[in-house]
C-alpha atoms as a PDB file:
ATOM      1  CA  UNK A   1       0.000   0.000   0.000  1.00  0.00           C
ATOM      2  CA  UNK A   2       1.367   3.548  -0.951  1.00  0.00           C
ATOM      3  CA  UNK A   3       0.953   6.783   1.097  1.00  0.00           C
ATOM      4  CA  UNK A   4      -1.619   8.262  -1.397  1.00  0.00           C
ATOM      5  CA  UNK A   5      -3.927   5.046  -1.025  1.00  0.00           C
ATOM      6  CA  UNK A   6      -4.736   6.067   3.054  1.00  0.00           C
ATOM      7  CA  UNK A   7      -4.037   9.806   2.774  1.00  0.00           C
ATOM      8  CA  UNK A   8      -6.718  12.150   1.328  1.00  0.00           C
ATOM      9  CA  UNK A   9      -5.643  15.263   2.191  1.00  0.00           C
ATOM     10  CA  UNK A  10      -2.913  16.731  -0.178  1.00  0.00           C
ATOM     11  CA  UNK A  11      -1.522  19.010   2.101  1.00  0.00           C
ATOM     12  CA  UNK A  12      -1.024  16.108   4.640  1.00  0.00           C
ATOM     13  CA  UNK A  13      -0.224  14.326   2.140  1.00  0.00           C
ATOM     14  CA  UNK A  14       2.818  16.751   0.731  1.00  0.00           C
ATOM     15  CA  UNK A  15       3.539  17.261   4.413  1.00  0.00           C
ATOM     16  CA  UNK A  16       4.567  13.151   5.102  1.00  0.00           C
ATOM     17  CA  UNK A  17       6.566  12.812   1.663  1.00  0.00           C
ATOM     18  CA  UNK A  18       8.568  15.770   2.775  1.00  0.00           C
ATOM     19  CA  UNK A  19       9.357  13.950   6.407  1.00  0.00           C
ATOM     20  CA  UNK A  20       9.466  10.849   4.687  1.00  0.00           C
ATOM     21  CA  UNK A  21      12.179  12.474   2.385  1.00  0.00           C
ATOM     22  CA  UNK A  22      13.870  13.753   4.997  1.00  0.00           C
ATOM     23  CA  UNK A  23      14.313  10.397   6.924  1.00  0.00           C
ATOM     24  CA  UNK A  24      16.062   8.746   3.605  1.00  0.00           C
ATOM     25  CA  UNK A  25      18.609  11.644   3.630  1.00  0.00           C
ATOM     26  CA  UNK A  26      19.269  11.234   7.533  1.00  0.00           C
ATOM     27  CA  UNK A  27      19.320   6.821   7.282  1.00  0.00           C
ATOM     28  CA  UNK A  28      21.810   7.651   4.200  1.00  0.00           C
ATOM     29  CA  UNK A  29      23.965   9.362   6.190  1.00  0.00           C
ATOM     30  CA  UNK A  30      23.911   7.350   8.938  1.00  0.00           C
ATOM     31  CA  UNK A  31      24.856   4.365   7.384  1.00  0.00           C
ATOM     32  CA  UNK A  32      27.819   5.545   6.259  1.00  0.00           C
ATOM     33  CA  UNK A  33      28.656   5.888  10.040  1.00  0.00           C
ATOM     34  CA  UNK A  34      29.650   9.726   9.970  1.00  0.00           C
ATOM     35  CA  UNK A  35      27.952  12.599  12.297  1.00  0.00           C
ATOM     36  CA  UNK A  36      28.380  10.247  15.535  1.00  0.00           C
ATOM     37  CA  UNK A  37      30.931  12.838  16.974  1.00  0.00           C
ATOM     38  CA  UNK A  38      30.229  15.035  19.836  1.00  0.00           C
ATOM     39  CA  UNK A  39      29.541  18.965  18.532  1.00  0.00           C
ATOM     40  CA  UNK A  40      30.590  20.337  21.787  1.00  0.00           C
ATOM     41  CA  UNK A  41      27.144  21.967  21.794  1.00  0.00           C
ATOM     42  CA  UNK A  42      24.012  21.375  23.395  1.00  0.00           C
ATOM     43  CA  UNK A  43      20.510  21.958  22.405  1.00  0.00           C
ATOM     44  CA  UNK A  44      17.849  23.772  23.869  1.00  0.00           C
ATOM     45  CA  UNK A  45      17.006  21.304  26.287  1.00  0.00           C
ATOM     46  CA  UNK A  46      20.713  21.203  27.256  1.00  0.00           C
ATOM     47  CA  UNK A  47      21.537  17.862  26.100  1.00  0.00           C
ATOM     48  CA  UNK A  48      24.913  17.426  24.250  1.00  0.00           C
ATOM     49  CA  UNK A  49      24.198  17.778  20.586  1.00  0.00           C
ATOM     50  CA  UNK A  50      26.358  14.896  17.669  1.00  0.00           C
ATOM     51  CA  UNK A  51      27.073  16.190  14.511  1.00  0.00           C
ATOM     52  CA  UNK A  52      24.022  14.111  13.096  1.00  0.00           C
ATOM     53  CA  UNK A  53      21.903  15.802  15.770  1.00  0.00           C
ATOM     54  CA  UNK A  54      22.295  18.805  13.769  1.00  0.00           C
ATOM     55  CA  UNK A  55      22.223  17.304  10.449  1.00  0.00           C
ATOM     56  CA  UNK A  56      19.171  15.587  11.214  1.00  0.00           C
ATOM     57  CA  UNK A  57      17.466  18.996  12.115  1.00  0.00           C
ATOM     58  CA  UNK A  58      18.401  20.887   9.467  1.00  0.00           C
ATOM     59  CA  UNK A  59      17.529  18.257   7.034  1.00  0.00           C
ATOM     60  CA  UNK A  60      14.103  18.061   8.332  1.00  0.00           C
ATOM     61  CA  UNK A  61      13.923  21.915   8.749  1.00  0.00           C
ATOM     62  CA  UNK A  62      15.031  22.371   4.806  1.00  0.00           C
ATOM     63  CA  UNK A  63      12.529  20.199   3.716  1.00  0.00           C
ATOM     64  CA  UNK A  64       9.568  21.165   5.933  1.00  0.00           C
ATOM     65  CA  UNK A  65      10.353  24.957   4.813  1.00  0.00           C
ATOM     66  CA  UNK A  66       9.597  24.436   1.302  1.00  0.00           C
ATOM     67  CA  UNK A  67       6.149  23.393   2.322  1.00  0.00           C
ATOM     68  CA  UNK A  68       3.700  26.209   1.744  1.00  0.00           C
ATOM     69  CA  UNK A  69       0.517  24.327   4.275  1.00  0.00           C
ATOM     70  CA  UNK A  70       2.771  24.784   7.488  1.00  0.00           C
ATOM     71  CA  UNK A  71       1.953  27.772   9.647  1.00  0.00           C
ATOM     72  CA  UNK A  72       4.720  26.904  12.443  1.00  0.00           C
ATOM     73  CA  UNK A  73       7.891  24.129  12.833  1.00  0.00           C
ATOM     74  CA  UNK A  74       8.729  23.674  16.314  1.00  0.00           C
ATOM     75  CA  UNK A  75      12.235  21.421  16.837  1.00  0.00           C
ATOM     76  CA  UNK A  76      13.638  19.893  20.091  1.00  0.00           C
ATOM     77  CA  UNK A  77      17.046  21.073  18.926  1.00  0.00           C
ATOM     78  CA  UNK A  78      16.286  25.107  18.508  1.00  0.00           C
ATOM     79  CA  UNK A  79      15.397  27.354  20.943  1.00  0.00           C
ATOM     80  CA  UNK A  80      12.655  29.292  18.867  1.00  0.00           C
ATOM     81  CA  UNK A  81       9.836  28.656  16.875  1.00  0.00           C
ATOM     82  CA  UNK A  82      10.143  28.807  12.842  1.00  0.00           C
ATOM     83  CA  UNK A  83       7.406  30.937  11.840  1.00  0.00           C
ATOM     84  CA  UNK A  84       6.297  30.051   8.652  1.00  0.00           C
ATOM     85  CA  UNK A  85       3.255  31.407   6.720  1.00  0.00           C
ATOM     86  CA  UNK A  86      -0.774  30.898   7.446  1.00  0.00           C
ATOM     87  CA  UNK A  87      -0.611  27.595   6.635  1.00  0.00           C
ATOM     88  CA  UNK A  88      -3.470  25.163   8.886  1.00  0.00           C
ATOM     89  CA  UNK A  89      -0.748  22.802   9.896  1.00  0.00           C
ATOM     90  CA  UNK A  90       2.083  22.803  12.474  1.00  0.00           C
ATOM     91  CA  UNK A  91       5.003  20.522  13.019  1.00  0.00           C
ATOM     92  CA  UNK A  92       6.834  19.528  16.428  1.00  0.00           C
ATOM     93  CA  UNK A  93      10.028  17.859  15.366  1.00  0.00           C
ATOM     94  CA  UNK A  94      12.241  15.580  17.761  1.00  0.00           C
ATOM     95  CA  UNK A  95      15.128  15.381  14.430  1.00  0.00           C
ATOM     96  CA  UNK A  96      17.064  12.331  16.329  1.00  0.00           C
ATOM     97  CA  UNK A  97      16.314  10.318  18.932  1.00  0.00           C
ATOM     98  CA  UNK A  98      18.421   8.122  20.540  1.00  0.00           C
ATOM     99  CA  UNK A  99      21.471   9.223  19.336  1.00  0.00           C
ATOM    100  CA  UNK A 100      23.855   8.031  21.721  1.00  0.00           C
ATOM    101  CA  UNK A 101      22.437   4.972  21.753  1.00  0.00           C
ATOM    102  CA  UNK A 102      23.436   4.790  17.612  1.00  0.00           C
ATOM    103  CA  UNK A 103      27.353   4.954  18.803  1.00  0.00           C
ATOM    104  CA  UNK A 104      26.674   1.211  20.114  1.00  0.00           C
ATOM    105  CA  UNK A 105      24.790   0.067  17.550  1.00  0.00           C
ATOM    106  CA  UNK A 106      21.182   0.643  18.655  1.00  0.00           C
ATOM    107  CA  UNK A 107      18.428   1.901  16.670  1.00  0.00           C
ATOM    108  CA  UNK A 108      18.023   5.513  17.053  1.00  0.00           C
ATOM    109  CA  UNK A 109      14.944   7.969  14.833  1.00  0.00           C
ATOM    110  CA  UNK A 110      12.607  10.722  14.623  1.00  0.00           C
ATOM    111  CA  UNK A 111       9.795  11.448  16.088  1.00  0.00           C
ATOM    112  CA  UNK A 112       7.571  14.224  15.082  1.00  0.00           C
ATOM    113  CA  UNK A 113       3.291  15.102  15.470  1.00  0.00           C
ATOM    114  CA  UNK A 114       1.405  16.946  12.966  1.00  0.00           C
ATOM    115  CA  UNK A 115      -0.973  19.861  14.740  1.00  0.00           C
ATOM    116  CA  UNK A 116      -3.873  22.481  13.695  1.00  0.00           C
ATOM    117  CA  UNK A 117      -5.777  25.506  15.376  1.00  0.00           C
ATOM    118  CA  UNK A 118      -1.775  26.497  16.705  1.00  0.00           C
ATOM    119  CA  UNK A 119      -1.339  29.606  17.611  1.00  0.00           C
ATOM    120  CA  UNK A 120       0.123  29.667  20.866  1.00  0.00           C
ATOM    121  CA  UNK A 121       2.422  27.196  22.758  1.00  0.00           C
ATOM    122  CA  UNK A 122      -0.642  26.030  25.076  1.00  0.00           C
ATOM    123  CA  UNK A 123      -2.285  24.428  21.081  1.00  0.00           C
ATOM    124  CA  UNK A 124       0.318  21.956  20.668  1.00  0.00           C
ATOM    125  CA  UNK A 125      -1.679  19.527  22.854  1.00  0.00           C
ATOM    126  CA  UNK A 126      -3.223  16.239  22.455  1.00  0.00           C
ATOM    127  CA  UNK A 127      -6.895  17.568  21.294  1.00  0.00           C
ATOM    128  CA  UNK A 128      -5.038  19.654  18.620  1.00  0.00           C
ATOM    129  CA  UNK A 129      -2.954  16.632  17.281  1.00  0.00           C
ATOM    130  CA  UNK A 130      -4.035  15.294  13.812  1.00  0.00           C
ATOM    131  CA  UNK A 131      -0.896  12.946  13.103  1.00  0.00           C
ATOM    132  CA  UNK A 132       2.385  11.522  14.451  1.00  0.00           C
ATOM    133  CA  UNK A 133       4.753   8.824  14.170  1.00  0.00           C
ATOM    134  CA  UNK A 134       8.038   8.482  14.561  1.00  0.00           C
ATOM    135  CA  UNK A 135      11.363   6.767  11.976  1.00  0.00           C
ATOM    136  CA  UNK A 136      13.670   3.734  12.977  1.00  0.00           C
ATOM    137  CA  UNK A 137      17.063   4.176  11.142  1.00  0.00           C
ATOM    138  CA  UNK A 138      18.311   0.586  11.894  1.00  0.00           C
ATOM    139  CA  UNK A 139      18.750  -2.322   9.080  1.00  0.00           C
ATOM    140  CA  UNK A 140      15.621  -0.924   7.424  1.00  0.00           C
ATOM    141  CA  UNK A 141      14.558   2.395   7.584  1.00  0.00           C
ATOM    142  CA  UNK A 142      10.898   1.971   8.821  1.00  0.00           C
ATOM    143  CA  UNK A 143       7.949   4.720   9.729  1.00  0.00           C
ATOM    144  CA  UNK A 144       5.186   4.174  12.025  1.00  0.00           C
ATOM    145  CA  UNK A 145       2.700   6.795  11.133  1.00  0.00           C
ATOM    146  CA  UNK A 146      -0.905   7.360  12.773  1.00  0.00           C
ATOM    147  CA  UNK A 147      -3.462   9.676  10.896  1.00  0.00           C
ATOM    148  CA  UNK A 148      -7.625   9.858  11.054  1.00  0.00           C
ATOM    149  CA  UNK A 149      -7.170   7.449  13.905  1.00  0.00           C
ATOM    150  CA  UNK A 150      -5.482   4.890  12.093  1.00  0.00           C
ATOM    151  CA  UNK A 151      -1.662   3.587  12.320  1.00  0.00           C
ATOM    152  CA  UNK A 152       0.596   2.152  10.020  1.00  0.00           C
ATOM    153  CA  UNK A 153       3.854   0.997   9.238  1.00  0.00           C
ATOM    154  CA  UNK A 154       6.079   1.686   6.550  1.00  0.00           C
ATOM    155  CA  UNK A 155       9.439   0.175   4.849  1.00  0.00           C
ATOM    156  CA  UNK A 156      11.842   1.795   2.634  1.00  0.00           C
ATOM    157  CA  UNK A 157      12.711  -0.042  -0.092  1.00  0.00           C
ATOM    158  CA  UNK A 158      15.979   1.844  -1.471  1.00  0.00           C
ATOM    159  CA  UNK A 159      15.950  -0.345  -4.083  1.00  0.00           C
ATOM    160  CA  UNK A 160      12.699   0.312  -5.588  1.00  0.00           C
ATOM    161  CA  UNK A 161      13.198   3.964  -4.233  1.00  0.00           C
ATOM    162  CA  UNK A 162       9.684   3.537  -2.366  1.00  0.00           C
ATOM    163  CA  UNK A 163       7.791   3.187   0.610  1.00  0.00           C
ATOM    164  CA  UNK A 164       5.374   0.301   1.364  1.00  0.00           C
ATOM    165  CA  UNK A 165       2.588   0.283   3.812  1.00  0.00           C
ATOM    166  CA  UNK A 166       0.571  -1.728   6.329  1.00  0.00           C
ATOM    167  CA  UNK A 167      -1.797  -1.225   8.676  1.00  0.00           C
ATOM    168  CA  UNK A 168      -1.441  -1.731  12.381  1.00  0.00           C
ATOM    169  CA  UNK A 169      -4.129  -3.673  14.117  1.00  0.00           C
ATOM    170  CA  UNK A 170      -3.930  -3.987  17.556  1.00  0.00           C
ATOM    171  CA  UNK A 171      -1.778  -3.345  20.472  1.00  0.00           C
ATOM    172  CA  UNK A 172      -0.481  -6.878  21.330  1.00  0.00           C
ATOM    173  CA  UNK A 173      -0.177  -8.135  25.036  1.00  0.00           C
ATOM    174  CA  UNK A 174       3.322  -9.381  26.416  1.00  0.00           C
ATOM    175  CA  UNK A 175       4.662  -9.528  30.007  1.00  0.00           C
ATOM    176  CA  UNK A 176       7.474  -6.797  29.290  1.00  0.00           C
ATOM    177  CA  UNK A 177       8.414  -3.208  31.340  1.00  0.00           C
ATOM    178  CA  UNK A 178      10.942  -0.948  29.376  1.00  0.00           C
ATOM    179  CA  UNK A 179      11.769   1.513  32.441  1.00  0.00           C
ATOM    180  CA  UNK A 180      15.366   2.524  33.184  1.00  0.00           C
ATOM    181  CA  UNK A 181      15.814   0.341  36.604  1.00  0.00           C
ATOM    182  CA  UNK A 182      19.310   1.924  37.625  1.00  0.00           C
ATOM    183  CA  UNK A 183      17.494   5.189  38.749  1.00  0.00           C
ATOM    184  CA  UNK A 184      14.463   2.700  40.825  1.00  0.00           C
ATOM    185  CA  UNK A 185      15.440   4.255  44.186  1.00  0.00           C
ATOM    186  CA  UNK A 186      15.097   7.674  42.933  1.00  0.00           C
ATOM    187  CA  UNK A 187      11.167   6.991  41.962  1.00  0.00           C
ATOM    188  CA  UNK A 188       8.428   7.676  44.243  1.00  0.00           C
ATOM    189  CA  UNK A 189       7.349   4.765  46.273  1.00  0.00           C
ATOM    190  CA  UNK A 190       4.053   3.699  45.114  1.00  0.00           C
ATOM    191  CA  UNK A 191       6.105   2.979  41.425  1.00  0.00           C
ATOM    192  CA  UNK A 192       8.798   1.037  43.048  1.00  0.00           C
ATOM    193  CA  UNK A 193       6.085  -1.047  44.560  1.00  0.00           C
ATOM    194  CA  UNK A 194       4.271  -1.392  40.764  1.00  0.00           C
ATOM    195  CA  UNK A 195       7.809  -2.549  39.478  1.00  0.00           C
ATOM    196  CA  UNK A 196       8.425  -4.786  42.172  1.00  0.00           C
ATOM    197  CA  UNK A 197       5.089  -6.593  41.902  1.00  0.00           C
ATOM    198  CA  UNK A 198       5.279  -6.926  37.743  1.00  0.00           C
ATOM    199  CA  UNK A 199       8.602  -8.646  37.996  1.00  0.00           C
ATOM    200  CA  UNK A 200       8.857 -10.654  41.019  1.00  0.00           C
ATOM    201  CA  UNK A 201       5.044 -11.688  41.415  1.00  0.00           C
ATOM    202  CA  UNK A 202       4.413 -14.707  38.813  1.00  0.00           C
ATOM    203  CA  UNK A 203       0.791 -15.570  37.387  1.00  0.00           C
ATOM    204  CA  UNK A 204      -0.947 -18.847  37.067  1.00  0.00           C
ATOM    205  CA  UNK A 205       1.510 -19.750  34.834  1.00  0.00           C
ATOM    206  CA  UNK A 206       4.744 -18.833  36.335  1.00  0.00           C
ATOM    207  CA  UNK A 207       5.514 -15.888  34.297  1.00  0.00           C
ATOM    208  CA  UNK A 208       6.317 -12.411  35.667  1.00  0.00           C
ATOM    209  CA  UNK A 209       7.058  -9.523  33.585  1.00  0.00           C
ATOM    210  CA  UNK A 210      10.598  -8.983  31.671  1.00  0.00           C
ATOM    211  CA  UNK A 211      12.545  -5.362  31.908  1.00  0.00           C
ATOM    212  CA  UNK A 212      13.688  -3.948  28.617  1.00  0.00           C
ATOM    213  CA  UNK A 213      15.810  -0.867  28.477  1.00  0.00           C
ATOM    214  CA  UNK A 214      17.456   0.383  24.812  1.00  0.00           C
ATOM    215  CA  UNK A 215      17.921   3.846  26.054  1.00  0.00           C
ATOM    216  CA  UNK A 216      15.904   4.950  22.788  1.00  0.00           C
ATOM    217  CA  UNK A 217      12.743   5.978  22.803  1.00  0.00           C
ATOM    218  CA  UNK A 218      11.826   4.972  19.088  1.00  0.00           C
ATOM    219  CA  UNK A 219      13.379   1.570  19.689  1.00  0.00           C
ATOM    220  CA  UNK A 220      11.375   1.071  22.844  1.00  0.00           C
ATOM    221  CA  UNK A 221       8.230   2.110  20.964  1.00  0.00           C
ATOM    222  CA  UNK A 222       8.848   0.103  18.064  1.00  0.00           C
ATOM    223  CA  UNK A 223       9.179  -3.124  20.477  1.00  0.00           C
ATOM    224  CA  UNK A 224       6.139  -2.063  22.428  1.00  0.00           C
ATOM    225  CA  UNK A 225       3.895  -1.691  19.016  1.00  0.00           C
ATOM    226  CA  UNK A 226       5.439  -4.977  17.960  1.00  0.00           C
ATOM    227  CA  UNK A 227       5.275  -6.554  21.354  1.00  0.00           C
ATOM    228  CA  UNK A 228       3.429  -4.942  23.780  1.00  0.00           C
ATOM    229  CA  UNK A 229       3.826  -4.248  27.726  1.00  0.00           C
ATOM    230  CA  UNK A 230       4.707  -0.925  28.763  1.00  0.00           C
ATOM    231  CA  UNK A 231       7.080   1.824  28.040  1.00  0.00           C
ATOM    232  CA  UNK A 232       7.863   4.265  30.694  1.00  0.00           C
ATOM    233  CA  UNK A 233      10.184   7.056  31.452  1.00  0.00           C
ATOM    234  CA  UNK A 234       9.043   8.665  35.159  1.00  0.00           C
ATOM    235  CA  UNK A 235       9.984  11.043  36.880  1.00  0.00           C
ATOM    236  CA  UNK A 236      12.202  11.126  40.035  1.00  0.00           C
ATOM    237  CA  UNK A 237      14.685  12.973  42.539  1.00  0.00           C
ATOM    238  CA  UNK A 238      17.746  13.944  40.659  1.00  0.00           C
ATOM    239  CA  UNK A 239      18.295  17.099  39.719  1.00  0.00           C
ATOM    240  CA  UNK A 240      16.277  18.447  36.571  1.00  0.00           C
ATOM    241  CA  UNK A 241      14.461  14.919  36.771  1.00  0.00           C
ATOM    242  CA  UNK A 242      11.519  16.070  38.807  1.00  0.00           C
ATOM    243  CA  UNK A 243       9.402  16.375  35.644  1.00  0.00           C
ATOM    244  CA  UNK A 244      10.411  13.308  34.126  1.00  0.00           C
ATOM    245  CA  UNK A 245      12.941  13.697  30.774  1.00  0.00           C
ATOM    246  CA  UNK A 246      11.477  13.351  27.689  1.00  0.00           C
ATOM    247  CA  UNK A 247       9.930  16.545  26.068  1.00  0.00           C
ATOM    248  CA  UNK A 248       5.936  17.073  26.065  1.00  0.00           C
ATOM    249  CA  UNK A 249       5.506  18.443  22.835  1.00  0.00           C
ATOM    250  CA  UNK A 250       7.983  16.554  20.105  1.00  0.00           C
ATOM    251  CA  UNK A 251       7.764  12.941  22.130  1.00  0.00           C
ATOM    252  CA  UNK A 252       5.618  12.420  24.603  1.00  0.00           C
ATOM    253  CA  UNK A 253       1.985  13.487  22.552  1.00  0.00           C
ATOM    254  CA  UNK A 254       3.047  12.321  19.189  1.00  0.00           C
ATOM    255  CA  UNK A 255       3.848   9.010  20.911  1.00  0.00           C
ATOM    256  CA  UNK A 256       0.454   8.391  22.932  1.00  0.00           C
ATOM    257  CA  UNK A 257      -1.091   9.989  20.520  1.00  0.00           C
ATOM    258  CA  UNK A 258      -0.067   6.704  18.143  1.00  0.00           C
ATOM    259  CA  UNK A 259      -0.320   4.367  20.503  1.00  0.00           C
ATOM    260  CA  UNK A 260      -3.715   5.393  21.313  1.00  0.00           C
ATOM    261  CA  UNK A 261      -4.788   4.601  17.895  1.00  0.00           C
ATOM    262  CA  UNK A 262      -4.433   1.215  18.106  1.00  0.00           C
ATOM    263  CA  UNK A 263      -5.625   0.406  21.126  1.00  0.00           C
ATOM    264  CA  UNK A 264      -2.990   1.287  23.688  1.00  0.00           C
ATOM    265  CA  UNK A 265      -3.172   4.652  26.115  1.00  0.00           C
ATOM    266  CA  UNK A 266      -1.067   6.822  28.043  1.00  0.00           C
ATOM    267  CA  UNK A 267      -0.837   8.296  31.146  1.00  0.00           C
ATOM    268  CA  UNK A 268       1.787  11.282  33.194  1.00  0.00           C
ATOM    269  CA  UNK A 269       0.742   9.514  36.171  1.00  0.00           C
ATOM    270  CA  UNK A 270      -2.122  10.907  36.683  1.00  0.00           C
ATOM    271  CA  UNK A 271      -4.349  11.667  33.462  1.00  0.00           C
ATOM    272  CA  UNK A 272      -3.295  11.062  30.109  1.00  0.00           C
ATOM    273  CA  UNK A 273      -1.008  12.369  27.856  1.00  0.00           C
ATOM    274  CA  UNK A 274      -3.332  13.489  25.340  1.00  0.00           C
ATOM    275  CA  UNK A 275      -5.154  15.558  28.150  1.00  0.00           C
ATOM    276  CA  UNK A 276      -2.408  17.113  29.477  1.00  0.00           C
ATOM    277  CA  UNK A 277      -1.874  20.741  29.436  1.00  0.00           C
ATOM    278  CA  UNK A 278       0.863  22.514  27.717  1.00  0.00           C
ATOM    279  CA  UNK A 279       2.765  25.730  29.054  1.00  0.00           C
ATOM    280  CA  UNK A 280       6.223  25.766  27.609  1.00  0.00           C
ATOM    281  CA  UNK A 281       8.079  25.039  24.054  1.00  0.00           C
ATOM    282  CA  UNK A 282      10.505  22.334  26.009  1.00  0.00           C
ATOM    283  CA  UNK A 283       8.729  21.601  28.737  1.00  0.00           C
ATOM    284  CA  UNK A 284       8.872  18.130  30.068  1.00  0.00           C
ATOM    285  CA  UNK A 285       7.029  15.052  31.512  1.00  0.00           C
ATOM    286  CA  UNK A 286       6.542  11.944  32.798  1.00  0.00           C
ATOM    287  CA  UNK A 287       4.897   9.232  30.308  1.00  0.00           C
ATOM    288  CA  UNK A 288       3.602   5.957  31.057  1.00  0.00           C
ATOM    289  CA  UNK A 289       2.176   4.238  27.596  1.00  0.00           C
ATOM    290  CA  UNK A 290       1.303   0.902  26.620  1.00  0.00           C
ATOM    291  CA  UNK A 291      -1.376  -1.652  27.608  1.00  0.00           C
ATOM    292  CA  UNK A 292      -4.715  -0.352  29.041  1.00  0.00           C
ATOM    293  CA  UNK A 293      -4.578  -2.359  31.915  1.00  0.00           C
ATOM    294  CA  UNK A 294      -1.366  -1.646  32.825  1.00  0.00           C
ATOM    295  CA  UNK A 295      -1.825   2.422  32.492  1.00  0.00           C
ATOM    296  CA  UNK A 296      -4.925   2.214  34.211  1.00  0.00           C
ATOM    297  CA  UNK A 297      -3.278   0.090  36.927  1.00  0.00           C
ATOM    298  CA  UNK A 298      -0.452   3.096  37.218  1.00  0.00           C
ATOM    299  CA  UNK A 299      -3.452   5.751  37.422  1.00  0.00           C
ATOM    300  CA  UNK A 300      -5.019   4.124  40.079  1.00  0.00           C
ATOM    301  CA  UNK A 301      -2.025   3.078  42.651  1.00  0.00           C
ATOM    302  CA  UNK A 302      -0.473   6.908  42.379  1.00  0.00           C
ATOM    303  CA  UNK A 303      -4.295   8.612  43.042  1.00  0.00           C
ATOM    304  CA  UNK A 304      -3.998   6.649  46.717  1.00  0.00           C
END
C-alpha cells in the first residue's frame, strides 16, 4: 500500500513525503557511520548535541520549509519557533532520537506530530494533534505513522526507491516493562512497589514480567507496538528529573497519541497524555504508555 492510497488530504499528504524524504537523507547518512561525533554543543534542552543531531534537524527543517501548508515548525534542537506562513498545519520535530544509543549500535529515529488551530504554545496539545509517528534508522529504515485514527507501518525499499505500507491492528499483550531500573530508588514509592510486583510476582503460569531498556525511545516504541507491555520514562529525585525527561511536545503526545490509535493509552501519572496541558516550548514530563490495563493500573495506585 502507498501513502496516497490512506491519505486524502494533499496538504497532509505533501507534508509526510517531505518527512518521509527527509528520513532517507538522515538513514543515508547514517549508514555511512559519519555525524556520531560530539559537537561540543548542546541543544535547547541542554543535552549534548552529535554532529548528526544537527544534520538531522536541518535536514528536516530544509525540507519542511519548502512546504507552503505549514503555519509553524517547532524542533527539540532550537530554541525558537520557525514561523512560517498561514498555513493550517504545524510541526513539532524531535530530528534524532536516541542518538547516543546509535554509537553502540542501537536503533536511534525521529519522532515528530502533525498539529492544527496552533497559535500559541498552550495548542500543541493532544486535542489539537491530527498525526504523528516516529522513523527507525536501523537495518531498514521503517515509519510508524498514525493519521484519522489509524496507524501504520512503513518500509523503505531503497531499491525500488519507495515506501510500502501496512496497517497496524492492535496493540499486542506481552509480560514486558521498558523503564530505566538503575534510577528505581530515585522513583516515588508507590512505582517502586508497581515494578516490584510486575517482575517478582508470577501468574498462574509462572511468568512475571521482563525489563527492557534500549535507552531509545523509538526503539522502545517500536518493540512495544510490535510486542506490547509498557514503556515508561518517570519522573524522580535527581536534579532536573523532577518532571520526568522526555519533552511534552515533540515525544511524549506524538507518541500516545499513536499508541492510542491502536488500542494502547497513556498516562503522566495521573491523566493522560493526550489531556495534558501545555505551558512551555521544552517543557517536560513523565509518560507511562502501553497496555490499558497496565496504564490504568499506574493511574489508580499513584491517586492513593
Amino acid at each position: 500500500m502507498q501513502l496516497n492510497h490512506f491519505i486524502k488530504d494533499q496538504a497532509i499528504k505533501s507534508i509526510s513525503e517531505s518527512l518521509l524524504y527527509s528520513a532517507e537523507q538522515i538513514y543515508q547518512k547514517l549508514k555511512t557511520g559519519d555525524g556520531l561525533e560530539s559537537t561540543q554543543t548542546k541543544n535547547a534542552s541542554k543535552d549534548e548535541q552529535m554532529e548528526l543531531d544537527v544534520f538531522a534537524d536541518q535536514c528536516f527543517i530544509k525540507n519542511l520549509q519548502s512546504q507552503q501548508n505549514i503555519r509553524y515548525i517547532l524542533s527539540e534542537e532550537r530554541a525558537d519557533i520557525i514561523k512560517q506562513d498561514k498555513g493550517e498545519y504545524s510541526l513539532a520535530i524531535d530530528p534524532l532520537d536516541g542518538s547516543k544509543s546509535a554509537k553502540v549500535g542501537i536503533p536511534c529515529g525521529a519522532i515528530f506530530g502533525g498539529f492544527k488551530n496552533t497559535e500559541h504554545i498552550s495548542d500543541f496539545n493532544g486535542s489539537n494533534i491530527i498525526m504523528s509517528g516516529f522513523f527507525v534508522f536501523g537495518i531498514n529504515l521503517e515509519v510508524f505513522l498514525a493519521i484519522d485514527q489509524i496507524a501504520y507501518k512503513g518500509i523503505w525499499d531503497s531499491e525500488k526507491g519507495n515506501w510500502d505500507f501496512i496497517q497496524l491492528k492492535t496493540l499486542p499483550d506481552a509480560k514486558m516493562i521498558a523503564i530505566n531500573t538503575s534510577n528505581k530508588n530515585k522513583w516515588d514509592q508507590w512505582l517502586q512497589d508497581f515494578y516490584d510486583d510486575l517482575v517478582d510476582v508470577e501468574d498462574e503460569n509462572g511468568k512475571s514480567y521482563n525489563m527492557r531498556w534500549y535507552a531509545s525511545m523509538v526503539a522502545e516504541i517500536k518493540r512495544l507496538i510490535m510486542q506490547g507491555g509498557l514503556f515508561a520514562y518517570p519522573k524522580d529525585s535527581r536534579n532536573g528529573y523532577e518532571n520526568g525527561h522526555l519533552r511534552l511536545i515533540y515525544e511524549a503526545i506524538p507518541m500516545a497519541y499513536l499508541i492510542h490509535t491502536i488500542g494502547g493509552i497513556s498516562t503522566n501519572g495521573e491523566k493522560s497524555i493526550l489531556d495534558q496541558e501545555v505551558k512551555a516550548l521544552h517543557q517536560k514530563t513523565p509518560i507511562f504508555v502501553g497496555e490499558k490495563h497496565l496504564i490504568q493500573q499506574i493511574e489508580k495506585i499513584n491517586s492513593k
